[in-house]
Every structure is written in C-alpha cells, then in structure tokens.
Protein backbone atom coordinates (compact mmCIF):
# COMPACT_ATOMS: atom_id res chain seq x y z
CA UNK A 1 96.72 -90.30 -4.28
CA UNK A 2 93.75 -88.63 -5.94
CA UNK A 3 91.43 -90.51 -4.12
CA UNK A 4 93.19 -89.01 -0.73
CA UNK A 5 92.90 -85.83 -1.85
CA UNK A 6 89.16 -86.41 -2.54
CA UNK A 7 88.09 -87.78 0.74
CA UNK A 8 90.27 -85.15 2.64
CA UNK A 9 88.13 -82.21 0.62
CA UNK A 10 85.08 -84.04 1.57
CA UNK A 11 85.68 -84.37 5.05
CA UNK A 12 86.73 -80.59 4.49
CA UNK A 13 83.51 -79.87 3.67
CA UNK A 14 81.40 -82.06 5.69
CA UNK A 15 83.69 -79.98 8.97
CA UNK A 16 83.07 -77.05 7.31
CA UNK A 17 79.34 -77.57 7.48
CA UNK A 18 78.90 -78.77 10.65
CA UNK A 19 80.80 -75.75 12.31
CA UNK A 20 78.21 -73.45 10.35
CA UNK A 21 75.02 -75.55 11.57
CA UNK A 22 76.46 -75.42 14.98
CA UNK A 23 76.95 -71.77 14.62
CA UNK A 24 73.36 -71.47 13.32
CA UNK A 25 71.89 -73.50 15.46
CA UNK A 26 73.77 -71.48 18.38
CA UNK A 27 72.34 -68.11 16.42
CA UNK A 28 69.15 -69.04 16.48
CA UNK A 29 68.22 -71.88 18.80
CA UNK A 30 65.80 -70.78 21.87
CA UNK A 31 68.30 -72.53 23.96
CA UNK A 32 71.00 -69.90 22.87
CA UNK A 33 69.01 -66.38 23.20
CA UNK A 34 71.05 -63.91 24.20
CA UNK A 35 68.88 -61.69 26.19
CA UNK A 36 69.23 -61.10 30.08
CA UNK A 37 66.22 -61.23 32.14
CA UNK A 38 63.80 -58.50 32.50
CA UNK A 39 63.30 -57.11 36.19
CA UNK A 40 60.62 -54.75 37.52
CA UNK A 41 60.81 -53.81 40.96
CA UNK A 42 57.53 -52.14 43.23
CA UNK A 43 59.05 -49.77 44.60
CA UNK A 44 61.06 -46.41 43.03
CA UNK A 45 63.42 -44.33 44.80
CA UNK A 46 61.81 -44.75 48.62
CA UNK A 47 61.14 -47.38 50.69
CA UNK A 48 59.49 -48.00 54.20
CA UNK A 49 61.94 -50.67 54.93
CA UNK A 50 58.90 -52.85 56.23
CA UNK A 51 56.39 -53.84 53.18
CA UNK A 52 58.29 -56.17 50.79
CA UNK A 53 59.52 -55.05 47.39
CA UNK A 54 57.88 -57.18 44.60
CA UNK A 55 60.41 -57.93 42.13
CA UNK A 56 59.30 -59.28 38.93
CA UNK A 57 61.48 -61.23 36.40
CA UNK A 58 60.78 -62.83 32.75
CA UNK A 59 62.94 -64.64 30.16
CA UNK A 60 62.56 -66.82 27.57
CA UNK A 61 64.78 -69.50 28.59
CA UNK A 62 63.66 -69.31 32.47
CA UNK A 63 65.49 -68.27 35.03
CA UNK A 64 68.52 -70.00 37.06
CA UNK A 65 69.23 -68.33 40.24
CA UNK A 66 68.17 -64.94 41.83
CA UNK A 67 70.03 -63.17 44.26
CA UNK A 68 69.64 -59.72 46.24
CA UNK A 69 71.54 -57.85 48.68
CA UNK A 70 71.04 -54.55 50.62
CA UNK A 71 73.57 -52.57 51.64
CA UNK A 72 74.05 -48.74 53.46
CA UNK A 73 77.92 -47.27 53.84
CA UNK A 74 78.78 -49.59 57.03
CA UNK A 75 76.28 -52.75 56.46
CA UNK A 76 75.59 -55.51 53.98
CA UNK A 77 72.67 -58.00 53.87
CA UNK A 78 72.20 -60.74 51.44
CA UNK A 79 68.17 -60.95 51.72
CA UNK A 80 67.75 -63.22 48.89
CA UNK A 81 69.57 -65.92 46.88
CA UNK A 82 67.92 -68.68 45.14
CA UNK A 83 67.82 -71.49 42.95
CA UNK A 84 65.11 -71.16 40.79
CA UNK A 85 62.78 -74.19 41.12
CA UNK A 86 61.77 -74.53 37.33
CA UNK A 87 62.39 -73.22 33.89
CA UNK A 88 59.58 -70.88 34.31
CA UNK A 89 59.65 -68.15 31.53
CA UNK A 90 58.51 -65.71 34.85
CA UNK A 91 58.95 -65.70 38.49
CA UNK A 92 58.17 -63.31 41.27
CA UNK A 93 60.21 -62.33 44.50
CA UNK A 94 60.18 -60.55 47.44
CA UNK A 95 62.56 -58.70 49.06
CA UNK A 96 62.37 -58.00 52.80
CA UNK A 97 64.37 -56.14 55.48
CA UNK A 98 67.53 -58.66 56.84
CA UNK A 99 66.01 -60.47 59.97
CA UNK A 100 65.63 -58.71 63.05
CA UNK A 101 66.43 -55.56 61.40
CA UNK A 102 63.86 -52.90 61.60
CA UNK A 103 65.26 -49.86 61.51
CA UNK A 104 68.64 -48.34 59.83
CA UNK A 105 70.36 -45.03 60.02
CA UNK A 106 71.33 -44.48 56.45
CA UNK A 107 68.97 -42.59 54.58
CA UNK A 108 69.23 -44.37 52.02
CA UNK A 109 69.87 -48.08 50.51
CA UNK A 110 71.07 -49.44 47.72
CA UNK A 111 69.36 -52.49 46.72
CA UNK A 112 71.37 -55.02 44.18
CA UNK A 113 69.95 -57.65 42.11
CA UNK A 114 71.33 -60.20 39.80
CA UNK A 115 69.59 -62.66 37.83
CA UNK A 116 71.05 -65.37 35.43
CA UNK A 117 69.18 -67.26 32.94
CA UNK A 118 68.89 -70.80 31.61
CA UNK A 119 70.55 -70.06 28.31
CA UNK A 120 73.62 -71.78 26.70
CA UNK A 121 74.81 -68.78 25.58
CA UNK A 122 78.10 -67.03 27.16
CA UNK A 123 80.08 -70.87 27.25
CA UNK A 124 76.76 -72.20 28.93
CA UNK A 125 77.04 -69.74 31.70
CA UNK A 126 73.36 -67.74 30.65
CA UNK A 127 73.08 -64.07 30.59
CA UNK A 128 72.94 -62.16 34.02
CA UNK A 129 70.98 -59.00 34.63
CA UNK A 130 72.87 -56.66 37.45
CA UNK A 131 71.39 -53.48 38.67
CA UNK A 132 71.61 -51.52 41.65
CA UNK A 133 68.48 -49.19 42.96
CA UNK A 134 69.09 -46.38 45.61
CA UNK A 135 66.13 -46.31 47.49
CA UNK A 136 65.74 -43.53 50.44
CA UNK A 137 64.68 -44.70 53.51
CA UNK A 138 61.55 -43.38 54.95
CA UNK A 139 59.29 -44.42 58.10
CA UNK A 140 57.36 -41.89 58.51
CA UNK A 141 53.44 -41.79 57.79
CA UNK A 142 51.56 -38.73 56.34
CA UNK A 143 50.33 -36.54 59.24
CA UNK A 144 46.36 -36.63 58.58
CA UNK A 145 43.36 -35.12 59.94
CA UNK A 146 39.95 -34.21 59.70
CA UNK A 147 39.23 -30.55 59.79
CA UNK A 148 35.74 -30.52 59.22
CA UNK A 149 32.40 -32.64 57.53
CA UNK A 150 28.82 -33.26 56.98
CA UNK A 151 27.15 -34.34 59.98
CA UNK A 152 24.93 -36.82 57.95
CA UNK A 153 24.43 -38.55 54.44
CA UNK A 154 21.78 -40.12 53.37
CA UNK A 155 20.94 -42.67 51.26
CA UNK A 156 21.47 -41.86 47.74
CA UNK A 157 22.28 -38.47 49.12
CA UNK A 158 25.89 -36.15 49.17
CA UNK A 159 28.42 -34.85 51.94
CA UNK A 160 31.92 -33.02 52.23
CA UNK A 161 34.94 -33.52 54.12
CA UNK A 162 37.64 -31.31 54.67
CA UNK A 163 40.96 -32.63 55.71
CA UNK A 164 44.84 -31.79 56.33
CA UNK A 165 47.51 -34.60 54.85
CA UNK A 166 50.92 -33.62 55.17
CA UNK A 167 54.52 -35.48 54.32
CA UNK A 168 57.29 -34.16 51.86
CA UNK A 169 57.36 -37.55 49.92
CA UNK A 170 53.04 -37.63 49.37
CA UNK A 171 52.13 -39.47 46.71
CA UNK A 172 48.05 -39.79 46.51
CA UNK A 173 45.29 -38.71 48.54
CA UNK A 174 41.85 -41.24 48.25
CA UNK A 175 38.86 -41.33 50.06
CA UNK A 176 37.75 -45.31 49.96
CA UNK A 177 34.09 -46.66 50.97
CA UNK A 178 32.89 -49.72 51.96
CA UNK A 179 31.46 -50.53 48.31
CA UNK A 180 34.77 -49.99 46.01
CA UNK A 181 34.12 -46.29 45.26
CA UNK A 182 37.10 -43.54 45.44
CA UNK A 183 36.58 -40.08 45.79
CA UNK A 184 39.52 -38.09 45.10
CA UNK A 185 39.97 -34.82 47.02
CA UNK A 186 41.18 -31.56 45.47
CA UNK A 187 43.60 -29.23 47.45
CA UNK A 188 41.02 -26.54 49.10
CA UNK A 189 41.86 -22.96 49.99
CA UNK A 190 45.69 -23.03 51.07
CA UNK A 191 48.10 -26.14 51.08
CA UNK A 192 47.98 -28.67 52.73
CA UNK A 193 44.07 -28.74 53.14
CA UNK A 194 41.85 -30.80 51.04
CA UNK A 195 38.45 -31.18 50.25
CA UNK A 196 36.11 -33.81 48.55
CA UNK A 197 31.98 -34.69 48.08
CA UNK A 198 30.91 -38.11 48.85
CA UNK A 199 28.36 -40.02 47.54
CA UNK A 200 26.31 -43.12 48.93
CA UNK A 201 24.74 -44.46 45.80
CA UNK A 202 21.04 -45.44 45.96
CA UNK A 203 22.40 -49.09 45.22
CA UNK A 204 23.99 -49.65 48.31
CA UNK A 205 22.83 -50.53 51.81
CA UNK A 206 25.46 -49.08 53.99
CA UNK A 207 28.45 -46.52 53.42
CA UNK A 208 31.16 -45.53 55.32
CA UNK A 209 34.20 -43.44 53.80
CA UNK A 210 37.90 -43.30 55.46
CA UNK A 211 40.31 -40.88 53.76
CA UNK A 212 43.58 -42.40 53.26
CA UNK A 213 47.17 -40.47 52.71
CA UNK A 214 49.93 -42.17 51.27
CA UNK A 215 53.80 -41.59 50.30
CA UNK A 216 55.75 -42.74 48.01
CA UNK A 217 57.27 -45.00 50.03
CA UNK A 218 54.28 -47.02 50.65
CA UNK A 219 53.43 -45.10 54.45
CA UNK A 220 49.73 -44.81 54.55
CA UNK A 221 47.42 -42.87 57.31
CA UNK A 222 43.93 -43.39 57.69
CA UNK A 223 40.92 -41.45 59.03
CA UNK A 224 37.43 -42.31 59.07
CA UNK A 225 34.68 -39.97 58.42
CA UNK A 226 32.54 -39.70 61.34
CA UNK A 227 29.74 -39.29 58.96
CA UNK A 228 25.84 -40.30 60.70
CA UNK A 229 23.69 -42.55 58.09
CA UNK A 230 20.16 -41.64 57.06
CA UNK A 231 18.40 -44.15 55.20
CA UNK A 232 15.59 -43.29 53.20
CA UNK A 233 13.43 -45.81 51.30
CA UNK A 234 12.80 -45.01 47.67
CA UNK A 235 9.74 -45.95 45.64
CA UNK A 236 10.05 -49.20 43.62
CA UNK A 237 7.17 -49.35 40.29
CA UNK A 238 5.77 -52.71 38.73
CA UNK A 239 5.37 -51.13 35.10
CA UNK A 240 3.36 -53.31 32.87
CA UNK A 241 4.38 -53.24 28.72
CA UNK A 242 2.03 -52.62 26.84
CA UNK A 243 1.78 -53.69 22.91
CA UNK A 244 1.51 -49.75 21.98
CA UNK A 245 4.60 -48.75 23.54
CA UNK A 246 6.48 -51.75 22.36
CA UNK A 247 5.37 -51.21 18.54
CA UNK A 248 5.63 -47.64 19.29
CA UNK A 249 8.82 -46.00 21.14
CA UNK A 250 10.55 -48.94 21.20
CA UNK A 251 10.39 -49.99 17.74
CA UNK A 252 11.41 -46.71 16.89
CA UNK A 253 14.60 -46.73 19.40
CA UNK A 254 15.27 -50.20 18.31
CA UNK A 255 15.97 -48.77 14.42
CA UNK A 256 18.76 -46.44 15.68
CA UNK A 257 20.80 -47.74 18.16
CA UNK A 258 23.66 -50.37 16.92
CA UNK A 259 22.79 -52.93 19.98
CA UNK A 260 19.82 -54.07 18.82
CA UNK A 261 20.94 -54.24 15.10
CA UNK A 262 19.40 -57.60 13.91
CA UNK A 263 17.28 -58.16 16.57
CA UNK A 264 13.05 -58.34 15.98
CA UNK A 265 11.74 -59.50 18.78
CA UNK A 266 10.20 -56.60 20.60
CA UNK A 267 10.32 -57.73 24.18
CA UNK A 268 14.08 -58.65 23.61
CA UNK A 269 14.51 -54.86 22.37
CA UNK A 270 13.14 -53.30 25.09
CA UNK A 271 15.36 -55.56 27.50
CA UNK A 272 18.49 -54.45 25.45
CA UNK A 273 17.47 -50.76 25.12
CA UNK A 274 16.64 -50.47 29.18
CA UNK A 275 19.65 -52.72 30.17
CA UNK A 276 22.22 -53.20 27.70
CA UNK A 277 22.18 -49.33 25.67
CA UNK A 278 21.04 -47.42 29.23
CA UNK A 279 24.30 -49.39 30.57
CA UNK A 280 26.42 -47.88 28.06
CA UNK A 281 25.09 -44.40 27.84
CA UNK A 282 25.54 -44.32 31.92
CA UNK A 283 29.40 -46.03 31.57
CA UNK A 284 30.11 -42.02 29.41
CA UNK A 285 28.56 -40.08 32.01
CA UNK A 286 30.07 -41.66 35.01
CA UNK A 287 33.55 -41.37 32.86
CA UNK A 288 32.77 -37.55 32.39
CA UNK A 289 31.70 -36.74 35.80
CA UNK A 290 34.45 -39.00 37.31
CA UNK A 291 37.35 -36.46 36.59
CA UNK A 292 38.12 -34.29 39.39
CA UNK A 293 40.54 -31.12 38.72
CA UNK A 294 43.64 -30.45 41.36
CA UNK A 295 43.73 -27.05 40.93
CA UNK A 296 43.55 -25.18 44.41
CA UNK A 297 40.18 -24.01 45.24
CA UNK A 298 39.58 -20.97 47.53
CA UNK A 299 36.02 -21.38 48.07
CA UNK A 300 32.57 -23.58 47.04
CA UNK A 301 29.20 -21.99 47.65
CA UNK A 302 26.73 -23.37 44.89
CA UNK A 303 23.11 -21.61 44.79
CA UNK A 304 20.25 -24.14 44.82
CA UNK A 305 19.40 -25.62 41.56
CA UNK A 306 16.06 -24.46 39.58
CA UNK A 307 17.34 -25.66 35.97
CA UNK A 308 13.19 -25.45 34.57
CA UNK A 309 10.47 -22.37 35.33
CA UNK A 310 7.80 -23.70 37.05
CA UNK A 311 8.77 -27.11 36.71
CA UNK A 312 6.44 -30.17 37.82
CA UNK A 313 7.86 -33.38 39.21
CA UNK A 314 6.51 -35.69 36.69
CA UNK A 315 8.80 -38.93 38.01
CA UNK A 316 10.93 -39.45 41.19
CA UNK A 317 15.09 -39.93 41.54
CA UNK A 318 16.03 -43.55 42.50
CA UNK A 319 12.76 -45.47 41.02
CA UNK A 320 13.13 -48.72 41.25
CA UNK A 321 10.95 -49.88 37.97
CA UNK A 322 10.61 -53.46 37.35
CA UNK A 323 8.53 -54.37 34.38
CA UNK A 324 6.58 -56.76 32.99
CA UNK A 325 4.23 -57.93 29.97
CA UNK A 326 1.23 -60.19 29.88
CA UNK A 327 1.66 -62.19 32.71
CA UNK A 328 5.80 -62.06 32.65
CA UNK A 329 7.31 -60.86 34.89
CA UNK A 330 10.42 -59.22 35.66
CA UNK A 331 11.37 -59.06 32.69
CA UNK A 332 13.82 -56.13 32.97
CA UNK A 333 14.48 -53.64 35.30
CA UNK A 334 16.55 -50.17 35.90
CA UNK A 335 16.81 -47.71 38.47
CA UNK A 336 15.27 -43.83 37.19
CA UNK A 337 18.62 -41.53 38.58
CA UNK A 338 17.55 -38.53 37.93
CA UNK A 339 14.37 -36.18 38.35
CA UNK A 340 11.52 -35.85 35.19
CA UNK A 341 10.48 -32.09 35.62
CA UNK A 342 8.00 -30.77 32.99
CA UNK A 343 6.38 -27.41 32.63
CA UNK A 344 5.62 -26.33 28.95
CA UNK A 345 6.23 -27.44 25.43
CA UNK A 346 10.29 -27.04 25.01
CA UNK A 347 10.91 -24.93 28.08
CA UNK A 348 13.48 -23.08 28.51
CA UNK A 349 16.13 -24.72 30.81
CA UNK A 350 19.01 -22.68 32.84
CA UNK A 351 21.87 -23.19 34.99
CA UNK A 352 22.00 -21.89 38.63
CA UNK A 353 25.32 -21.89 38.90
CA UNK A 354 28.16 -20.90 36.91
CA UNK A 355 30.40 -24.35 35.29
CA UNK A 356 31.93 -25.86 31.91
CA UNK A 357 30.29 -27.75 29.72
CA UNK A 358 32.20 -30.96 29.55
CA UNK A 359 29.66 -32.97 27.15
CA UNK A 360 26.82 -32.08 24.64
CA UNK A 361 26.12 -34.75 22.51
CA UNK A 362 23.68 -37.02 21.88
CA UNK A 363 23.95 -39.90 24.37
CA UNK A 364 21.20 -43.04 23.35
CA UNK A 365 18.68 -43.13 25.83
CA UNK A 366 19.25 -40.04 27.31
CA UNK A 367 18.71 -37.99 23.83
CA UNK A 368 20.54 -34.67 23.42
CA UNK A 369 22.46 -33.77 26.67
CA UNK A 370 24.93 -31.28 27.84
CA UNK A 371 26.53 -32.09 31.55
CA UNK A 372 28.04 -29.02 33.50
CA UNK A 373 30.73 -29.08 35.52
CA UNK A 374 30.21 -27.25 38.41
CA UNK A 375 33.43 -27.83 40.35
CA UNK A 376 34.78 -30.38 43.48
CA UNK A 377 33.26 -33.49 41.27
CA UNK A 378 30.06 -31.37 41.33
CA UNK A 379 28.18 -32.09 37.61
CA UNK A 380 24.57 -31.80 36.35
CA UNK A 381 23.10 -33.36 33.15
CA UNK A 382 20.18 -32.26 31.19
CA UNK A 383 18.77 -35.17 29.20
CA UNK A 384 15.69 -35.52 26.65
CA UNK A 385 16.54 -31.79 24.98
CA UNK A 386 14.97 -30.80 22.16
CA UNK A 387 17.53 -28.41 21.34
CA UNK A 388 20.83 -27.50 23.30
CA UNK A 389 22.70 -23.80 23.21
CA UNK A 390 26.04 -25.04 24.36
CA UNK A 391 28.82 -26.49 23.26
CA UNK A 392 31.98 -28.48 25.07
CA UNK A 393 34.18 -26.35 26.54
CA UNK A 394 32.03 -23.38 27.18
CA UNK A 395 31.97 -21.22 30.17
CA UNK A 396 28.63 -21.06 31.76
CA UNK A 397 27.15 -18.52 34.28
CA UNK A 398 24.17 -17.88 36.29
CA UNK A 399 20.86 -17.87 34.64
CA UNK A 400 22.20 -18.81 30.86
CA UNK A 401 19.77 -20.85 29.23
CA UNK A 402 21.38 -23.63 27.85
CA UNK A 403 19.10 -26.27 26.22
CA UNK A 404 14.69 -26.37 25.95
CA UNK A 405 13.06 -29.36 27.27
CA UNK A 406 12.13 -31.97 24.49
CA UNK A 407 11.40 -35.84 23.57
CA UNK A 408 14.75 -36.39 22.27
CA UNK A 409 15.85 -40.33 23.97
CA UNK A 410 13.70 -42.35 25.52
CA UNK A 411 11.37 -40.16 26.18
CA UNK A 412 7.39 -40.30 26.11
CA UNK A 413 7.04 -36.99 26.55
CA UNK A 414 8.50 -33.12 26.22
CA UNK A 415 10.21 -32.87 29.78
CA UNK A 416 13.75 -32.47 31.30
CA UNK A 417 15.58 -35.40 33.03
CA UNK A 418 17.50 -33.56 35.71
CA UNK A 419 20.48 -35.13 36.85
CA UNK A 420 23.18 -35.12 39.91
CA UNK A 421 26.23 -36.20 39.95
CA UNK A 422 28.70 -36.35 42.12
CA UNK A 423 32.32 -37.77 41.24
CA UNK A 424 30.28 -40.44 38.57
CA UNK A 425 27.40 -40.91 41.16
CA UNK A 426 23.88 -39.82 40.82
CA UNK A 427 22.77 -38.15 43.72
CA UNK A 428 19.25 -37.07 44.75
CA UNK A 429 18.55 -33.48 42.69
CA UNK A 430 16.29 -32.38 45.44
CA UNK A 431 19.22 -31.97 48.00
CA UNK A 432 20.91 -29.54 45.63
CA UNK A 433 17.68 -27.68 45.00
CA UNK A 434 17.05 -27.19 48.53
CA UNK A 435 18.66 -24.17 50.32
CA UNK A 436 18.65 -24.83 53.65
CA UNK A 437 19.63 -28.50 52.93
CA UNK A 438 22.76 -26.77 51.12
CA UNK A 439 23.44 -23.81 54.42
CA UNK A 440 23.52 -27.06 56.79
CA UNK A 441 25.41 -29.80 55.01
CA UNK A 442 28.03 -27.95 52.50
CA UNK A 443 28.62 -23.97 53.15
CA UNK A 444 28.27 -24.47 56.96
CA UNK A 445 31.20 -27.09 56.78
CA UNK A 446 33.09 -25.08 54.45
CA UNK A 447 32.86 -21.86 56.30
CA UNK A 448 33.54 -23.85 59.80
CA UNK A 449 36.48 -25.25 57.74
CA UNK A 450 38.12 -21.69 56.34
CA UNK A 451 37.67 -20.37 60.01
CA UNK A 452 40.20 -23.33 61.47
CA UNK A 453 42.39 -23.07 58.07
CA UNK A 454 42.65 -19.09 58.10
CA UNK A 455 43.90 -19.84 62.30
CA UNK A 456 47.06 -21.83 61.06
C-alpha cells in the first residue's frame, strides 16, 4: 500500500510538471506570442477613391488571412480577403475601389480591416487586429495656375515663378525639375498666391521645372513653367600641382582637418581635401540655404550685390578645374561655385541687402564664413574671412560691414569667395550684381504679378 501511495505522488508530480512546462512553453514560445499584427495604412482621413491605399502589416508569427471591406450608409464592398501565402513576418496590400465603381455619393467611407496571425495563442485561433478608418471622399484636384515668370534661365543661372494653388484639403506645394531638385514655394503677397526662385545648377545639361499642387487625398495638378533655356559654356582649367603648393598649403590643411588624419601621402591629401572635405563643407551649406520660410511675403525687390569696394575678379563662378601633377593626370577635380573678388589687404566686405545671418562659423575649406539669408531661398556666403562681425541670428541691413577679406580656408591669397545660393544651389553672383539683369528677370515679374493679384 505504501508503494501505491508512492507511485501515485510521483505521477502527481511528474502531471504537475508537465502542466507547468506546457504553460511555460505556451508563455514564452514564439509560436504562442500574444501580439496582434501591426497595420499602417497610406492614406489618413481622405481619399481619392482611385490611387490604392498601401496597407502595411508585420508580426512575428506571420500573418494568416487579411481581409478589407468598404462601406458608406447604403453600400458594402468586400475589396480584399486573403489567405496569406507564407509565414512572412511582413506583407503588403492594396486596397482599391470595388470593381466598376468609380464614383460614390457619401462623403465619406469607412474602411475596415482585420488581420489574424499565425499564433497558437487564443485556443490556436491567433490574434486578430480590427480597425475601422473614416476616410472622406474627395475627387477633386487643386485648382493651379501660373500667374507670372522669368522669361529665361540660364545655365547655372536663377528665375521666379508666381503661381495660384487652391483646394480646402492642400497638403504641399513643390516645384520638381528634370534632375531631382525641389523648390518649395512660399505663400507671396495675399493667399492663395505663391512664389519660388529656381535654379539650373551648372552641373546639369537641361532643366525644366513643373509646379505641382497636391491634397491630402492624394489629387495632384501640374503646371509647367514655360521657362526659355540659355546655355552658356563655362571655362574648364587644367591646373598642374606643383611640389610647393603640395608641401605648402596643403600640408598645412592636411594637419587640421579630421579626413586626412593618418594620411602622408601628399597627392592623396590634396585629393581628399578638394573632394572628400570640399564635399562635406558644401553638404552644410546646401543644408543651410535649403530651408525656405512660409511666412507670407508682401513683396521681394533685392538691390544688386557689391559685397567688396572696388573688387577685382580674381577667378570665375562655375570653373571647371581638373588637375594634375607630373605627368598624371586627372587626378582630382571640383567645380569653383562662387566668385574670387580681391581688392586690398582684409577689405572691408558689406551686404547690399538687408537678411539674417543663419551661419558664421568656420566651415573647412571655405575658412571663416557667415551666409545671409536674404529671403524666398535667396542666401549669400562670404568665405576665406579673416575676421567676421556677425553672429547667427543677427539682423542685417544695407551697407553693414560684416566680415574683411582674408586667407582663412583654402585660400592662396587675401580675397573674398562670393557666393549665390539659391534654395542649396549656387547660382552665378554676376546675375545678382547686375541691375538690369535683376529689373528684367525678378522685379518685372513680381510687379507684373502684384498687378494681376491686387485685380482679384
């Protein structure tokens, strides 16, 4: 009898133990988790009812089945209900109007989803994700057109374009080009109305720029900007290295900046200081000079730009200088975007127009350097100075001197490195130095602009 009793508290126990490894092994088994799938959906709270809705869905175990439905107060559509083909930890779905219907007179939808895992857990039947999305219904593109623009860019050169985009559900306002770039336009003079500079990079053989409106519920409108293209061919220089500047200005650049840290070889340092350290010094200013406010502007009339008294030219905007060293060649190569204007030892430089100073720091190649924002995506830079009177964040008006001319950078000697830019792109200096060139292609287009504007 005491041997019964024995083997009936063993097999007690051994029960006893199993139920607790099952219930850990439930707890804490992958094939358990207890989490219900993660959805994102594309669109929030409007919809076109024409350009699918991307719905996205993750879980750990994979996902079982998927279904959607749409439905308004007198209709419902089941637009999607799978079987999900594999135990894939994410999946992807689209959700499209029910066939053959294109239009519906609810204003709104209400889109369902439900989606049910692979896990054991819940007696084997997963977890399930439910949640419904009201989504007004709109079919309407932005109403967009061009008020007024440039009648030519050129090459490496600037324009405006004023516009009109209209809809009560806008969402962004873009102007793309051909090569990638977007400008961004800033509401001008009352609203509604919108202007924006363009750039056409030096880079790049062609431009084009069409401004685009679009609402949140995925509506877009399109215009192109009837803009005529002027090329112009800018000079390209073989430079030849020469042992002096090498042991000279390079070595000495070579000691200070962190990219060529361990590095001896001189012709390697000059490839890493023109390439590799100009590269990163240019990725800050086109991040500075990228930002463009949306604060309603009544007006833009900049005054031509004489930043240095009697300044020389001393090296052109959009030199193409490939170099070279004892019978090597190409070696390394950069475009010059910017003007080199010298007049005497540490001259004073000034700004022609008021702006904020948005940067004055040393910047690598580019030495000490305050950039000035002058409003509309409108900035200037002042590189190489030997000393700098401004500070970020200051106010700056007509004819304050802000900096002197110097050899701070990469710089062979005292001058200013004058630099354009507009929304992150250098432009050529001499347009915005150039009155007339400033009457025909920005203040004419403005004023021809306020005149239609000031009608409505």
């Amino acid at each position: 009898m005491r041997r019964g009793r024995n083997n009936s508290g063993l097999i007690g126990w051994i029960i006893g133990a199993a139920v607790i490894g099952i219930f850990a092994f439930m707890g804490f088994s992958p094939l358990f988790e207890r989490d219900e799938p993660k959805v994102s959906i594309s669109q929030q709270g409007y919809w076109n009812f024409r350009d699918p809705i991307h719905v996205n869905v993750e879980d750990a175990s994979g996902l079982k089945s998927f279904r959607a439905t749409i439905t308004t107060p007198h209709d419902e559509w089941v637009v999607s209900d799978q079987t999900a083909p594999a135990k894939e930890v994410k999946q992807a779905f689209d959700i499209l109007p029910p066939n053959g219907v294109r239009r519906v007179e609810a204003a709104s939808v209400v889109l369902k989803i439900e989606a049910t895992d692979n896990s054991l857990w819940g007696l084997f039947m997963g977890n399930t994700y439910k949640e419904e999305f009201t989504l007004v219904i709109d079919q309407h593109q932005p109403s967009l057109s061009i008020v007024a623009n440039s009648y030519k860019i050129q090459k490496g050169g600037s324009a405006i374009v004023v516009f009109k985009a209209e809809d009560a559900n806008l969402e962004s306002l873009k102007i793309q080009t051909n090569f990638g770039k977007t400008f961004i336009a800033q509401p001008f003079i009352k609203k509604g109305y919108y202007a924006s500079l363009v750039a056409w990079p030096v880079q790049e053989a062609s431009f084009s720029a069409t401004v685009v409106a679009r609402d949140k519920a995925g509506n877009e409108a399109k215009s192109g900007v009837p803009f005529r293209l002027k090329d112009h061919a800018y000079k390209v220089s073989n430079i030849e290295l020469s042992d002096q500047f090498l042991e000279g200005k390079i070595a000495e650049l070579a000691n200070t900046y962190e990219q060529t840290a361990g590095v001896d070889d001189r012709l390697q340092q000059f490839s890493i200081i023109n390439e590799k350290v100009r590269s990163d010094n240019e990725k800050i200013i086109h991040d500075i000079t990228s930002k463009v406010s949306q604060t309603l502007i009544p007006d833009f009339r900049p005054a031509p730009f004489y930043p240095l008294v009697n300044g020389q030219k001393v090296a052109d905007f959009g030199d193409h200088r490939i170099y070279s060293y004892k019978g090597k060649e190409d070696l390394s190569n950069a475009y010059h975007m910017g003007l080199d204007l010298a007049s005497v030892h540490m001259g004073v430089i000034t700004s022609s127009n008021s702006g904020k100073v948005v940067f004055s720091q040393p910047n690598g190649i580019y030495g000490n350097l305050p950039i000035i924002d002058h409003g509309l995506g409108l900035f200037t830079l002042y590189g190489h100075c030997s000393e700098v009177n401004v500070q970020e964040g200051d106010t700056i008006v007509p004819g304050q001197q802000i900096a002197k001319s110097g050899l701070s950078g990469y710089a062979m000697g005292d001058h200013l490195h004058f630099g354009i830019l507009v929304q992150g792109i250098e432009v050529r200096p001499e347009e915005w130095m150039d009155s007339k060139w400033i009457a025909d292609n920005i203040t004419s287009v403005i004023d021809t602009a306020k005149v239609f504007i000031n009608q409505r």
